[in-house]
Protein backbone atom coordinates (compact mmCIF):
# COMPACT_ATOMS: atom_id res chain seq x y z
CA UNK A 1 185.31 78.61 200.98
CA UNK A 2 181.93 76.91 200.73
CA UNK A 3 178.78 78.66 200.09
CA UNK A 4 177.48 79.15 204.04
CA UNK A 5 180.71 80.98 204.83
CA UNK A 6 180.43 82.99 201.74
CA UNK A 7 176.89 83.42 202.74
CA UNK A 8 176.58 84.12 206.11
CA UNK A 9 179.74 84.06 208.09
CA UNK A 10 180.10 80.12 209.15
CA UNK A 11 180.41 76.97 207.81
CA UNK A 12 177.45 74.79 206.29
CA UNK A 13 177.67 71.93 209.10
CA UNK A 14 177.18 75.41 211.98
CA UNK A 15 174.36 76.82 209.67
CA UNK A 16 173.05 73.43 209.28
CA UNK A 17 172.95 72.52 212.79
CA UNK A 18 171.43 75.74 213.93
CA UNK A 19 168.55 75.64 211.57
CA UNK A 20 167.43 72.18 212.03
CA UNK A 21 168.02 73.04 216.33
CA UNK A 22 164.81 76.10 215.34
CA UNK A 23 162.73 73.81 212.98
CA UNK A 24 163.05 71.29 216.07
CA UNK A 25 162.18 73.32 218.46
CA UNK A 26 159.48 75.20 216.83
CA UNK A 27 157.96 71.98 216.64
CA UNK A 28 157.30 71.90 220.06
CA UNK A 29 155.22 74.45 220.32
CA UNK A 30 153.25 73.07 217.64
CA UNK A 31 153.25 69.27 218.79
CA UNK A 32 152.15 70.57 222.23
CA UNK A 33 148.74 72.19 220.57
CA UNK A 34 148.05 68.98 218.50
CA UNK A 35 148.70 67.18 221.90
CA UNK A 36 146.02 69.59 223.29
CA UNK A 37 143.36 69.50 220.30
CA UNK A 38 143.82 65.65 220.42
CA UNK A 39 142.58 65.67 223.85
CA UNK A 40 140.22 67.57 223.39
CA UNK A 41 138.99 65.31 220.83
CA UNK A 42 139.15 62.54 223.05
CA UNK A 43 141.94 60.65 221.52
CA UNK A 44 144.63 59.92 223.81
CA UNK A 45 146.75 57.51 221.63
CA UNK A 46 147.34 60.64 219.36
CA UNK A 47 147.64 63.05 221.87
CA UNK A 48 150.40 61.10 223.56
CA UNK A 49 152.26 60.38 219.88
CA UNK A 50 152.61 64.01 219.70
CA UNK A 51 153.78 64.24 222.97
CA UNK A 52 156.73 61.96 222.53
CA UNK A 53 157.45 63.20 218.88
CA UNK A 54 157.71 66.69 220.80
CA UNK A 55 160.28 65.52 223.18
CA UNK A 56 162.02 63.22 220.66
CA UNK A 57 162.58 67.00 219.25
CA UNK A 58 163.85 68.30 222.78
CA UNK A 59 165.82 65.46 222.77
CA UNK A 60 167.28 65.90 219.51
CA UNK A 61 168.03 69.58 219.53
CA UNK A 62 170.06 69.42 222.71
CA UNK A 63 172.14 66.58 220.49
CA UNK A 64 172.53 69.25 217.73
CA UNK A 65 173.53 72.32 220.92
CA UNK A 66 176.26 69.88 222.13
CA UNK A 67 177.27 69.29 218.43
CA UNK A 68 177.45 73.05 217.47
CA UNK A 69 179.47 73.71 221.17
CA UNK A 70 181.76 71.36 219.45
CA UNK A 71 182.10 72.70 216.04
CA UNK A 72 182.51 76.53 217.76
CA UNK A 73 185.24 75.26 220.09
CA UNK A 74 187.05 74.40 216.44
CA UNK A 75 187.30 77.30 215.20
């Protein structure tokens, strides 16, 4: 047994996964601010780089959902 299911219940790849999906998507909230204060600030080239980082994050944590659905089907 690895140290995740010894730890918490599931494997390392499911705690893995689910961590990095909330660091992702608490990133949003916080890109989404800069994106605002950027704007404010008048800098638009900014303010849009934090708007694509924050859906590269969307993006990437809907990769990570479909790859934990896979790794619960398993077991």
């Amino acid at each position: 047994m690895d140290q995740g299911q010894s730890k918490y219940g599931i494997s390392n790849i499911e705690y893995n996964i689910i961590t990095t999906m909330a660091n992702l998507l608490d990133g949003v909230d916080v890109l989404d601010r800069y994106a605002q204060d950027a704007e404010q600030a008048g800098d638009t080239e900014c303010s849009t780089i934090f708007r694509t980082i924050r859906e590269n994050n969307k993006s990437s944590a809907q990769q990570l959902r479909n790859a934990l659905g896979r790794h619960l089907n398993q077991s």
